[in-house]
N, C-alpha and C. Protein backbone atom coordinates (compact mmCIF):
# COMPACT_ATOMS: atom_id res chain seq x y z
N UNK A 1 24.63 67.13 -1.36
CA UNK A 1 23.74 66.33 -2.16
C UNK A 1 22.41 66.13 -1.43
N UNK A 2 22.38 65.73 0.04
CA UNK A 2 21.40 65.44 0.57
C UNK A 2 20.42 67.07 0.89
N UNK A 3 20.47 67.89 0.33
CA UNK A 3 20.31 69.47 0.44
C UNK A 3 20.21 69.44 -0.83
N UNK A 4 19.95 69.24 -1.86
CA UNK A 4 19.40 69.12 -2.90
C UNK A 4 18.43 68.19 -3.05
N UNK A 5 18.50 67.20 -2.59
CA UNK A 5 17.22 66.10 -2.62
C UNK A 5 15.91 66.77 -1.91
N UNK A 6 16.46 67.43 -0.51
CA UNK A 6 15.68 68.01 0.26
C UNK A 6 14.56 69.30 -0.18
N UNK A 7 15.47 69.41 -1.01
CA UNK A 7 15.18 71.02 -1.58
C UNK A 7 14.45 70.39 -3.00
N UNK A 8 14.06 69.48 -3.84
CA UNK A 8 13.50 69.08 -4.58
C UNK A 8 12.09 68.32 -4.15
N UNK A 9 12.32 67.65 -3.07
CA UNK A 9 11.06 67.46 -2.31
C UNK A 9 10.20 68.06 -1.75
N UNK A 10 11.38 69.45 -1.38
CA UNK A 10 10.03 70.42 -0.98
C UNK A 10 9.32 70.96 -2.40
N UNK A 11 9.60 71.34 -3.22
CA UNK A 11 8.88 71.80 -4.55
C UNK A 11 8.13 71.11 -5.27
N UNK A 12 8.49 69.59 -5.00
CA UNK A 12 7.50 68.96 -5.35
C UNK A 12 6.26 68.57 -4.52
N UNK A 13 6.48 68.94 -3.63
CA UNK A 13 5.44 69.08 -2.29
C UNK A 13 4.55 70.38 -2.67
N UNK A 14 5.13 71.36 -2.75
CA UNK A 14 4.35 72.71 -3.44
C UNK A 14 3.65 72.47 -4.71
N UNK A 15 4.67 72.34 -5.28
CA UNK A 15 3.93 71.60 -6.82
C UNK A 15 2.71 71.30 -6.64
N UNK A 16 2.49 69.95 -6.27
CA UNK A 16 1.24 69.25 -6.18
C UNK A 16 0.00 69.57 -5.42
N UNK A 17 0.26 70.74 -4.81
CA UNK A 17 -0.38 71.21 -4.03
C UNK A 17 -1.00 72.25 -4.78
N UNK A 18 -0.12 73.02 -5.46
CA UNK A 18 -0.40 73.94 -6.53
C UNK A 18 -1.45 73.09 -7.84
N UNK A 19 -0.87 72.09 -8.27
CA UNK A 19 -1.49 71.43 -9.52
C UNK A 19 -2.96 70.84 -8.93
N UNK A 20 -2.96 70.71 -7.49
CA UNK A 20 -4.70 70.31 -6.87
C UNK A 20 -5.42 71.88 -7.04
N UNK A 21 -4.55 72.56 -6.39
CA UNK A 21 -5.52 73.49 -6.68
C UNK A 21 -6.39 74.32 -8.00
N UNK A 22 -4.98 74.00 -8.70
CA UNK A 22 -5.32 74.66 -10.60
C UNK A 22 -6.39 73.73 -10.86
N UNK A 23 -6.22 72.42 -10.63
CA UNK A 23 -7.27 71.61 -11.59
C UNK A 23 -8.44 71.59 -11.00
N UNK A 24 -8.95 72.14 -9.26
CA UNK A 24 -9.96 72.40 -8.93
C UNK A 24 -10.34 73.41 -9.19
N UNK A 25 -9.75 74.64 -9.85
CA UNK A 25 -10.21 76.01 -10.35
C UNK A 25 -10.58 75.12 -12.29
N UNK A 26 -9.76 74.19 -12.74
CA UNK A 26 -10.19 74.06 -14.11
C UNK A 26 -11.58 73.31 -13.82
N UNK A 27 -11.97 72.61 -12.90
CA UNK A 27 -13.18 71.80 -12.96
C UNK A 27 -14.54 72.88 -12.90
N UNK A 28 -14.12 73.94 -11.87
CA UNK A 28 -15.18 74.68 -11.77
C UNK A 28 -15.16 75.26 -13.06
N UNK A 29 -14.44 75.94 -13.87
CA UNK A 29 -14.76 76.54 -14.91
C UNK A 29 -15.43 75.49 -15.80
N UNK A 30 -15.15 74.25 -15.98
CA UNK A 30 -15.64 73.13 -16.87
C UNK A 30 -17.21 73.35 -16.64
N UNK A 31 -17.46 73.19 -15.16
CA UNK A 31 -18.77 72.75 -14.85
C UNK A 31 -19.70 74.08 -15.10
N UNK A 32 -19.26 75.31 -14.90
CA UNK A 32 -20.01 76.41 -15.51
C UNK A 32 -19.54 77.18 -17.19
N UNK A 33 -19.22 76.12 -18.08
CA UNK A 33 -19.17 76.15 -19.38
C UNK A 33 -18.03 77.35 -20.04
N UNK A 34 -17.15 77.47 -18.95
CA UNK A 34 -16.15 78.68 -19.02
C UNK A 34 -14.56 78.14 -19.85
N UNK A 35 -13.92 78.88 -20.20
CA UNK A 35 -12.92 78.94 -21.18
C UNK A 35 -12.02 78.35 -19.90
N UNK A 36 -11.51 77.30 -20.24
CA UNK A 36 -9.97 77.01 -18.74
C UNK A 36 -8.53 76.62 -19.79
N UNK A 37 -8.69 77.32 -20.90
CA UNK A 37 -6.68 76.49 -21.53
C UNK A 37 -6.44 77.10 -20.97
N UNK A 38 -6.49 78.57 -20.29
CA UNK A 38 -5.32 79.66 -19.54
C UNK A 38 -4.40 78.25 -18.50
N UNK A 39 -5.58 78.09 -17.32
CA UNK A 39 -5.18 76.91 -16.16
C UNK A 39 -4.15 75.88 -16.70
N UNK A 40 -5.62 75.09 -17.78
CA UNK A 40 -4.83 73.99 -18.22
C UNK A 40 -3.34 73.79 -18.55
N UNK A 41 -3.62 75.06 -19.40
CA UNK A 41 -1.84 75.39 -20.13
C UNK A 41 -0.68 75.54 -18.78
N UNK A 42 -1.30 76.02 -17.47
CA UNK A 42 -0.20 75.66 -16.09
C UNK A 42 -0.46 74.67 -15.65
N UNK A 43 -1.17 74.33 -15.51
CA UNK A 43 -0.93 72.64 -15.01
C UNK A 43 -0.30 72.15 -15.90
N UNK A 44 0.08 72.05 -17.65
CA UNK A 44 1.03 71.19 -18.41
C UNK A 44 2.26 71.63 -18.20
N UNK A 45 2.31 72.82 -17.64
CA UNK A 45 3.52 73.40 -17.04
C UNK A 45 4.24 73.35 -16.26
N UNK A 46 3.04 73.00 -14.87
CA UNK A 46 3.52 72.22 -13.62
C UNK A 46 3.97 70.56 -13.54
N UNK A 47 3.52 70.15 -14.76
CA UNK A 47 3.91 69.07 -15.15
C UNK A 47 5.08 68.54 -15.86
N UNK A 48 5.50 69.44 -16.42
CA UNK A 48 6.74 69.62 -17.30
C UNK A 48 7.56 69.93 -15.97
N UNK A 49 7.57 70.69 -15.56
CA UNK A 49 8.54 71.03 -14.15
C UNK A 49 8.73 69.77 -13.37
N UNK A 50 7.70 69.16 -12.69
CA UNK A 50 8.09 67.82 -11.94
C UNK A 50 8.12 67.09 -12.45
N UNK A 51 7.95 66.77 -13.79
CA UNK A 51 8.80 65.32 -14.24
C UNK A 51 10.67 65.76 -14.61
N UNK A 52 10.70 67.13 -14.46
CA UNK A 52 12.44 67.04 -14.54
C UNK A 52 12.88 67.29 -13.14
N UNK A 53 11.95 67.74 -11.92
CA UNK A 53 12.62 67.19 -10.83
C UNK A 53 12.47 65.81 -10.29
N UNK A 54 11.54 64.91 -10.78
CA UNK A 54 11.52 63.73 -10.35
C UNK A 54 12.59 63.31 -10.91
N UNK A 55 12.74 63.28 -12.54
CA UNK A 55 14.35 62.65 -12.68
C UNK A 55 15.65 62.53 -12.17
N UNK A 56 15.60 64.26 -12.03
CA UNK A 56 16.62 64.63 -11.25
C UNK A 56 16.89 64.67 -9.68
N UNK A 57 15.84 63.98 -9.11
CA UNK A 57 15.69 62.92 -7.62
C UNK A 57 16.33 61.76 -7.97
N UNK A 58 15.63 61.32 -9.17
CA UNK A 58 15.73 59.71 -9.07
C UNK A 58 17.72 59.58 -9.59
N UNK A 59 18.34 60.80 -10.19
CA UNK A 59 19.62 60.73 -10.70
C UNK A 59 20.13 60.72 -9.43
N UNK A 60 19.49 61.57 -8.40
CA UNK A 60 20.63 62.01 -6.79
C UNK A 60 20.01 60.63 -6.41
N UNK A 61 19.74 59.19 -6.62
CA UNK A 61 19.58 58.11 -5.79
C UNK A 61 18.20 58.27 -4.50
N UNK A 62 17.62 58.94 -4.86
CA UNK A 62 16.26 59.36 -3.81
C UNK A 62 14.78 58.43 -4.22
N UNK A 63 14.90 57.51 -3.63
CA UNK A 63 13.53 56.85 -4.32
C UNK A 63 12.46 56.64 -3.22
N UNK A 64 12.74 57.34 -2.23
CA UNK A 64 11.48 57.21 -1.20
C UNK A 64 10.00 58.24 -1.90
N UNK A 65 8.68 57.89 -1.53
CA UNK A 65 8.20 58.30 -1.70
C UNK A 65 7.82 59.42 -1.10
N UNK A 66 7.18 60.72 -1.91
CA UNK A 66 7.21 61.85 -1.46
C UNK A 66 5.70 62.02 -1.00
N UNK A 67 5.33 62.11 0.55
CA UNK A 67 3.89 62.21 1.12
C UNK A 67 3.49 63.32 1.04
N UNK A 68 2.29 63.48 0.48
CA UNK A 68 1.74 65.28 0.88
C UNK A 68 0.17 65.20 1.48
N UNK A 69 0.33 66.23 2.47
CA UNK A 69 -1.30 65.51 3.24
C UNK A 69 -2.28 66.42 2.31
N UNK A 70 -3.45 65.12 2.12
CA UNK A 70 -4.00 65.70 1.48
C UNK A 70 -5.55 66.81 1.80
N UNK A 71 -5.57 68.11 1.49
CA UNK A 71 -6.56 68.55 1.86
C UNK A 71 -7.84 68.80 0.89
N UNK A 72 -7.71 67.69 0.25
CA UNK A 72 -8.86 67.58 -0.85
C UNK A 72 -9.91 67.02 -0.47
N UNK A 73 -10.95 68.42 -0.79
CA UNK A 73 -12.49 68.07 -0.33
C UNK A 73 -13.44 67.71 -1.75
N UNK A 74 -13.77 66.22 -1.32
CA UNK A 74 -14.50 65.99 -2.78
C UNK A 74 -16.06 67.26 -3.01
N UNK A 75 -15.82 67.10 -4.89
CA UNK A 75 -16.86 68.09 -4.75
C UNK A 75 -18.36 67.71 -4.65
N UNK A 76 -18.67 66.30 -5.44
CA UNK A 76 -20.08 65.79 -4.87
C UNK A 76 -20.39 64.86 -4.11
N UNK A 77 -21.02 64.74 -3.35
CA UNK A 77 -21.57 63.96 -2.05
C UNK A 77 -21.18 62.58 -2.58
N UNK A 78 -20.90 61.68 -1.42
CA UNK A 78 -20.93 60.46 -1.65
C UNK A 78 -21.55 59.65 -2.31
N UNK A 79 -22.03 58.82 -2.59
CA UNK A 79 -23.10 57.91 -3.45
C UNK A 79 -23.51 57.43 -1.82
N UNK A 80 -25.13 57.10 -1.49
CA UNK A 80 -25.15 56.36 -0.95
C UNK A 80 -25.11 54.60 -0.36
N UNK A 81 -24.94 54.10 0.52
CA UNK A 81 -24.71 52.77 -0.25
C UNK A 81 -25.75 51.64 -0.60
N UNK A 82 -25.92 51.17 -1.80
CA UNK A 82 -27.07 50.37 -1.98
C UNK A 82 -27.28 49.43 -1.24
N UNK A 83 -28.59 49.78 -1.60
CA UNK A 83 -29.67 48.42 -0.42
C UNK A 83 -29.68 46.83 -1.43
N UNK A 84 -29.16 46.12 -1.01
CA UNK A 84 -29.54 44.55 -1.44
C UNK A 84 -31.02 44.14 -1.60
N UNK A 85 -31.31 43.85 -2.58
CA UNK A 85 -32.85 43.48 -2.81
C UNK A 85 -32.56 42.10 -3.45
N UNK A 86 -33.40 41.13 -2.73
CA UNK A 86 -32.90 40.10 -3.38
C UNK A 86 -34.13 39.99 -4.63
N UNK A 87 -33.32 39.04 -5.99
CA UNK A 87 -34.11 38.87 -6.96
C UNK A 87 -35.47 38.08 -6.64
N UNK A 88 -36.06 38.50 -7.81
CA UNK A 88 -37.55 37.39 -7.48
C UNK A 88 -37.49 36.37 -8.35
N UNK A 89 -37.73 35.50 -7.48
CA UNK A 89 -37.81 34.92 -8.88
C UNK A 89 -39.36 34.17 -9.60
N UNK A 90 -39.09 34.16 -11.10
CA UNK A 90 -39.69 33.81 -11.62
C UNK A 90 -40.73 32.22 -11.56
N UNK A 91 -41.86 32.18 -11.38
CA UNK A 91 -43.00 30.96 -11.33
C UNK A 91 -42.89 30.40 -12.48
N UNK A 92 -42.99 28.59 -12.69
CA UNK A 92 -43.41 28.64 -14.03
C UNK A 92 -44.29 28.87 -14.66
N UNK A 93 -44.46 28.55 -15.76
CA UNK A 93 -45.89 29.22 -16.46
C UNK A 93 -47.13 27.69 -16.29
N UNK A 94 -48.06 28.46 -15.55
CA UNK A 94 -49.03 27.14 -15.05
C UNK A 94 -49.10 26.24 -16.68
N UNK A 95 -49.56 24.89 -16.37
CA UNK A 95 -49.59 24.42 -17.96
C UNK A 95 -51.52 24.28 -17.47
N UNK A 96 -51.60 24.68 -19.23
CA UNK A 96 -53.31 24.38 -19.09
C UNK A 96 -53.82 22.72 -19.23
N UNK A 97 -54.73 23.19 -18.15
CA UNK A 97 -55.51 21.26 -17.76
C UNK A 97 -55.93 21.10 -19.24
N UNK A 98 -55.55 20.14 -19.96
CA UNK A 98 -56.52 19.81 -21.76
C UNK A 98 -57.52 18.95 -20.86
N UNK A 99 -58.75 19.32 -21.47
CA UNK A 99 -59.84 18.24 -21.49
C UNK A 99 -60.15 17.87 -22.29
C-alpha cells in the first residue's frame, strides 16, 4: 500500500510539472494571438488524471501534502514599489473682504 501512495506522488509530482509547463507554452501562444485548444485540451487532461489520483491517495489514507520545488520564472518584471506621496491638502477658499 505504502508503494502505491509512493508511486502516486511521484506522478503527481510529474504531473504538475508537466501542467506548468503546458500552460507556459499556452500563455505564449495567447500572447502572440496563436491557436492553443491543442495544449489546453492536455492540460484538461492532465487534470482529469490528477483529480483521480488525488482521490485515489486520499482512499489509500495519504493526506500529507505533496511539495514540488518550484522552478517557475515569472514572465513580467516585478511592479516596482510605490513611492508614498503624501496628499495635499486643500486651502479654504479666501472669503471676499465686502465693503
Amino acid at each position: 500500500m505504502d508503494n502505491r501512495i509512493n508511486e502516486i506522488r511521484r506522478i503527481v509530482r510529474a504531473l504538475r510539472v508537466s501542467m506548468r509547463e503546458a500552460e507556459a507554452i499556452m500563455h505564449e501562444q495567447i500572447n502572440r494571438d496563436e491557436d492553443c485548444t491543442f495544449v489546453a485540451g492536455e492540460v484538461m487532461k492532465m487534470r482529469t488524471v490528477m483529480s483521480g489520483l488525488v482521490r485515489e491517495r486520499a482512499a489509500l489514507g495519504d493526506t500529507d501534502p505533496i511539495v514540488v520545488a518550484s522552478l517557475f520564472v515569472p514572465r513580467r518584471k516585478p511592479t516596482p514599489p510605490r513611492v508614498h506621496v503624501e496628499k495635499r491638502r486643500l486651502l479654504p477658499p479666501r472669503e471676499v473682504a465686502q465693503a
